[in-house]
C-alpha atoms as a PDB file:
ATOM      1  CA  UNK A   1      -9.856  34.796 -33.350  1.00  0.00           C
ATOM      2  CA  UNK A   2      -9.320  32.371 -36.371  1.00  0.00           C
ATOM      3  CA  UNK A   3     -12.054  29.236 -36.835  1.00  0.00           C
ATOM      4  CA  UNK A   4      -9.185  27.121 -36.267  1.00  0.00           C
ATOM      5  CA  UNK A   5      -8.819  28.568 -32.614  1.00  0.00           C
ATOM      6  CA  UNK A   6     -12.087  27.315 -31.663  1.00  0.00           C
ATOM      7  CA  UNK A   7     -11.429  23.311 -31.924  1.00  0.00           C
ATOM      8  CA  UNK A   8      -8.295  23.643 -29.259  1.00  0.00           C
ATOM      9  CA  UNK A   9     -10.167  25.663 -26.729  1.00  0.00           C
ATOM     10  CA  UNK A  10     -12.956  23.063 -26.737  1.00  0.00           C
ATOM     11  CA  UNK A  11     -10.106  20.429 -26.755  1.00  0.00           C
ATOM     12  CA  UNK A  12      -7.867  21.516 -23.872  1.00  0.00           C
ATOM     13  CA  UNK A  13     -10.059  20.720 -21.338  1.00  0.00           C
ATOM     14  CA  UNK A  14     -10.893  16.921 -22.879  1.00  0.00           C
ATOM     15  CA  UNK A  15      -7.720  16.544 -23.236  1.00  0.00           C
ATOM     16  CA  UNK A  16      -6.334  17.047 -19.543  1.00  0.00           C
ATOM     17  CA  UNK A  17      -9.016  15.105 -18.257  1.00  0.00           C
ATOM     18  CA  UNK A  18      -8.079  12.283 -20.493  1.00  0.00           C
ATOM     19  CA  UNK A  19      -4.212  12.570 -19.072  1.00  0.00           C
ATOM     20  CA  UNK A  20      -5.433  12.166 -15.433  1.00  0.00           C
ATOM     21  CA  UNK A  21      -8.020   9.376 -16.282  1.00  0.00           C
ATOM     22  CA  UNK A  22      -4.527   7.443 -18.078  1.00  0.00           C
ATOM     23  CA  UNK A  23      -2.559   7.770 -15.008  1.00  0.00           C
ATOM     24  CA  UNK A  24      -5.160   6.998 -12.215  1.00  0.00           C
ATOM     25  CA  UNK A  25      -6.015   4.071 -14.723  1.00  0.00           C
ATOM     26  CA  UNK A  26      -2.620   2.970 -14.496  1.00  0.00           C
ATOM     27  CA  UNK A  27      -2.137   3.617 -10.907  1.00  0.00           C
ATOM     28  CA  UNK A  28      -5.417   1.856  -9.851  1.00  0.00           C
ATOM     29  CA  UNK A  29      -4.628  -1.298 -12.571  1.00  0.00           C
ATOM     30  CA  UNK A  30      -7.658  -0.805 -14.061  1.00  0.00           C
ATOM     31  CA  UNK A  31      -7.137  -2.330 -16.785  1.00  0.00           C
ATOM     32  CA  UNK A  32     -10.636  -1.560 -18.767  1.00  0.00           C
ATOM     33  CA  UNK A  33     -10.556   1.706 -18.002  1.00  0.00           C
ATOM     34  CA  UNK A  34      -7.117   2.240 -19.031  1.00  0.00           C
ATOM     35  CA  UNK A  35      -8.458   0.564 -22.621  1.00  0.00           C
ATOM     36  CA  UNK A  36     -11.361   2.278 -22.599  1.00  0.00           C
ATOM     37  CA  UNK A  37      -8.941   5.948 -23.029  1.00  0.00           C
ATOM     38  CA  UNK A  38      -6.818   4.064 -26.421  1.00  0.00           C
ATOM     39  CA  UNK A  39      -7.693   4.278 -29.895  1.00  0.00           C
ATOM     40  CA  UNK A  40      -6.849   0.775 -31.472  1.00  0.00           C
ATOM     41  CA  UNK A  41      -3.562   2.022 -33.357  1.00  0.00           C
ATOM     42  CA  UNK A  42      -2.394   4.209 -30.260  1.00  0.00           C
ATOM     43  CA  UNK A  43       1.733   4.535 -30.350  1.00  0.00           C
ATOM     44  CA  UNK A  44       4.239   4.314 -26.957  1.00  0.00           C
ATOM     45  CA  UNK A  45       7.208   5.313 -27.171  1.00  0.00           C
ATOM     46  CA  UNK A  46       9.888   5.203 -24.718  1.00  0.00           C
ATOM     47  CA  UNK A  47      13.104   7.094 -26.482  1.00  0.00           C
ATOM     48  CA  UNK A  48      15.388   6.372 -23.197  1.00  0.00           C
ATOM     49  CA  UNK A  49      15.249   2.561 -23.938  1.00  0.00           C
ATOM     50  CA  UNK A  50      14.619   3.070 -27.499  1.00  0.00           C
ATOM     51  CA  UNK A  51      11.532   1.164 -27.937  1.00  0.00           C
ATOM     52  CA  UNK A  52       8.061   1.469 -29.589  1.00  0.00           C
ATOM     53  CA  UNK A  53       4.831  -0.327 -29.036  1.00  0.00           C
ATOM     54  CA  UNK A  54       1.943  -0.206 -31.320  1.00  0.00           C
ATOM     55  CA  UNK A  55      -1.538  -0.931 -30.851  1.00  0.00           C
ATOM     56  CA  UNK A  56      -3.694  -1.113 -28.312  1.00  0.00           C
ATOM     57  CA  UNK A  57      -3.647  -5.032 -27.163  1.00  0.00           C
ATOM     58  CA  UNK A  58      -0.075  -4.800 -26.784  1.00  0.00           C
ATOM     59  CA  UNK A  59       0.056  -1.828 -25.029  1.00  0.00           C
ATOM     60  CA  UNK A  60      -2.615  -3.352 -22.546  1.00  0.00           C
ATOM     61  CA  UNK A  61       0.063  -6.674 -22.315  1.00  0.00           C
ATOM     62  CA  UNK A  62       3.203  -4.526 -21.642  1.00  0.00           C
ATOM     63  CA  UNK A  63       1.674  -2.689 -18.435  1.00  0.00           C
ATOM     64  CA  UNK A  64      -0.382  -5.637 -17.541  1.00  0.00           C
ATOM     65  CA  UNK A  65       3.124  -7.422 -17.170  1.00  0.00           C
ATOM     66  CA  UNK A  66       5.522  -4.560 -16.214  1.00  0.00           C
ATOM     67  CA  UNK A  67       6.880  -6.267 -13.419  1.00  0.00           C
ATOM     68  CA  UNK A  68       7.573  -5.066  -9.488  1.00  0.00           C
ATOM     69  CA  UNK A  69       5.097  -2.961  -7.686  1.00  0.00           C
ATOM     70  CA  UNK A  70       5.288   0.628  -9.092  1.00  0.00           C
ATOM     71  CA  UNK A  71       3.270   3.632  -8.826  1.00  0.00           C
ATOM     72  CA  UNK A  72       2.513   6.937 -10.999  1.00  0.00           C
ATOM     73  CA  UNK A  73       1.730  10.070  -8.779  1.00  0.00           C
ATOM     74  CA  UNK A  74       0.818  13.364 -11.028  1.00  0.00           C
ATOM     75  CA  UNK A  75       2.543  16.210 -10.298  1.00  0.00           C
ATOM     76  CA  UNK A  76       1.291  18.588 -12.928  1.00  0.00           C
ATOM     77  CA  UNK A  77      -0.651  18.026 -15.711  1.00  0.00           C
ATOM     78  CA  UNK A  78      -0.427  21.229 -19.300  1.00  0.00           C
ATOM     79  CA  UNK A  79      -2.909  20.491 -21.492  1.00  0.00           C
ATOM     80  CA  UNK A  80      -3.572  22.435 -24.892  1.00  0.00           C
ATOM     81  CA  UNK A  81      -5.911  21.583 -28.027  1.00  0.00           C
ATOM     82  CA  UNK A  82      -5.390  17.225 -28.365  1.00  0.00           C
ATOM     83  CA  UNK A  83      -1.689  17.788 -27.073  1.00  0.00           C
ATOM     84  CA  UNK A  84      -0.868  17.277 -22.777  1.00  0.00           C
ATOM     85  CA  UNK A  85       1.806  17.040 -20.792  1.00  0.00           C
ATOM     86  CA  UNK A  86       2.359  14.993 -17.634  1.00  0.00           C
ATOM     87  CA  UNK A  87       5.195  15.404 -15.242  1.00  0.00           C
ATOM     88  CA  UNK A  88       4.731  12.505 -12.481  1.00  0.00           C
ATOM     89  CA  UNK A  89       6.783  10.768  -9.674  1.00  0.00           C
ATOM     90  CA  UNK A  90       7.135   7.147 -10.461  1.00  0.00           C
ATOM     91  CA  UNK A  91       8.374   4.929  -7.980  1.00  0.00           C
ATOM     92  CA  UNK A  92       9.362   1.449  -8.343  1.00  0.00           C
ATOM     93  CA  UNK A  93       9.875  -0.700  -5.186  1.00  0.00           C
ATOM     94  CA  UNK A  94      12.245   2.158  -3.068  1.00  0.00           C
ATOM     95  CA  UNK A  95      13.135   3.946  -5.647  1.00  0.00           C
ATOM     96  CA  UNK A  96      11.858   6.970  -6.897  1.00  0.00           C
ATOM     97  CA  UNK A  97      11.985   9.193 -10.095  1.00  0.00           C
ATOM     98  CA  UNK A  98      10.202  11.805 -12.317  1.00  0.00           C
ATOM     99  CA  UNK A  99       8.671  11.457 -15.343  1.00  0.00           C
ATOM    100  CA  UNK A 100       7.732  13.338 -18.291  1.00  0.00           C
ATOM    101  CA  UNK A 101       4.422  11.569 -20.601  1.00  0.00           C
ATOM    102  CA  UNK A 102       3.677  13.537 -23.675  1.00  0.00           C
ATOM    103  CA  UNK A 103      -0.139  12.440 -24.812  1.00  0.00           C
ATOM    104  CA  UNK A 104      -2.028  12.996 -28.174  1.00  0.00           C
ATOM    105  CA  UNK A 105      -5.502  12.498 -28.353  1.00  0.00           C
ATOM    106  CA  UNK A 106      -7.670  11.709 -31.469  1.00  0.00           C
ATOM    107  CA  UNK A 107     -11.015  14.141 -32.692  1.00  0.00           C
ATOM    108  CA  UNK A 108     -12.673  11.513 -31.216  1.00  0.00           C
ATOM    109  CA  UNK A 109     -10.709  12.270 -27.629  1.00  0.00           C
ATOM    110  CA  UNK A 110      -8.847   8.618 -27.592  1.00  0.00           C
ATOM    111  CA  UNK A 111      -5.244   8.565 -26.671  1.00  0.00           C
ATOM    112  CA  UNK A 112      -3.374   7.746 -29.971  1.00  0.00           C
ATOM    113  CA  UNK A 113       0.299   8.496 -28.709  1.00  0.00           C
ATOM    114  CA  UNK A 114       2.029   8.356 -25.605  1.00  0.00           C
ATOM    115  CA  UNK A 115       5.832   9.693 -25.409  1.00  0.00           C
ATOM    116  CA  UNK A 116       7.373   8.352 -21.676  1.00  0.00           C
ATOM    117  CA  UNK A 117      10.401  10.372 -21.228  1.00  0.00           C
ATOM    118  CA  UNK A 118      12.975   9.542 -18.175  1.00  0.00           C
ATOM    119  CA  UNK A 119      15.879  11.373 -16.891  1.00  0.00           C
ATOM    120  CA  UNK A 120      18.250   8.682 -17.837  1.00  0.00           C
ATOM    121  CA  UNK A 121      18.625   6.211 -20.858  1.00  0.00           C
ATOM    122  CA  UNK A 122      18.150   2.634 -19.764  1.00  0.00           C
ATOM    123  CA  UNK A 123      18.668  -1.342 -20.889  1.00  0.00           C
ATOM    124  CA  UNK A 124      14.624  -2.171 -20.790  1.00  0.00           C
ATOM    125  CA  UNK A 125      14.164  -3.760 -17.143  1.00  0.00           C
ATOM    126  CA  UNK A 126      12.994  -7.305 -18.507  1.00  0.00           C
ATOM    127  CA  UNK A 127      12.409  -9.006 -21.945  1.00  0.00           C
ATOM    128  CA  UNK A 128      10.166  -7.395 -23.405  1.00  0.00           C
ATOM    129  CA  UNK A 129      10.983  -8.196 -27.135  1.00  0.00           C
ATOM    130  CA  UNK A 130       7.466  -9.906 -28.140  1.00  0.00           C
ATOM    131  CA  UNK A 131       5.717  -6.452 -27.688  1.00  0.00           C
ATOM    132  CA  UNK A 132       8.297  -3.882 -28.678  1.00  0.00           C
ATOM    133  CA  UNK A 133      10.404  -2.183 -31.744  1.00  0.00           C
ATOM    134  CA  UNK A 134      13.634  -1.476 -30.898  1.00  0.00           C
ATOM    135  CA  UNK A 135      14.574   1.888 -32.262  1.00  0.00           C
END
């Protein structure tokens, strides 16, 4: 086994617990705790409605105000080295959908990206333009 082997083992575990702690953050709308699991310059990126968010406070300001009453529900969560995986249920109101969230973590075990992926493209749900890129 390589030296380089060693970090990612160590990792894996960190790094799934950090996935569940984002969505039961999210879920619960705990808003600190959710924070608390960012770096400052963490990325989300939603390719289906080609947008980008950077840093942390806006981040924070897009789920604070994501309008309706939704809910993330974890269905599996792969985690290896500072890279996870989350495939969740998300519903909105009635409906209901799954999800896929692609997660990096920092050395320092902070969430720097987040990659939201949906089964369909989409026309963002509400104006959203003072927190996003449009890609």
């Amino acid at each position: 086994m390589g030296l380089g082997k060693v970090p990612r083992m160590i990792d894996t575990p960190r790094t799934r617990s950090a996935a569940h702690a984002y969505v039961d953050a999210a879920e619960r709308r705990d808003w600190d705790a959710f924070a608390a699991l960012l770096a400052d310059d963490v990325i989300y990126d939603m390719p289906q409605s080609r947008e980008r968010i950077r840093g942390k406070p806006a981040f924070l300001q897009f789920n604070r105000e994501y309008p309706g009453d939704w809910h993330l529900e974890v269905r599996q969560i792969v985690a290896d080295g500072r890279h996870a995986a989350a495939w969740l249920d998300s519903r909105v109101g009635d409906g209901s959908q799954p999800a896929c969230v692609w997660i990096e973590l920092s050395e320092e075990g902070l969430i720097t990206k987040i990659t939201d992926f949906w089964p369909e493209s989409y026309d963002p749900p509400y104006d959203r333009s003072h927190l996003v890129e449009r890609l």
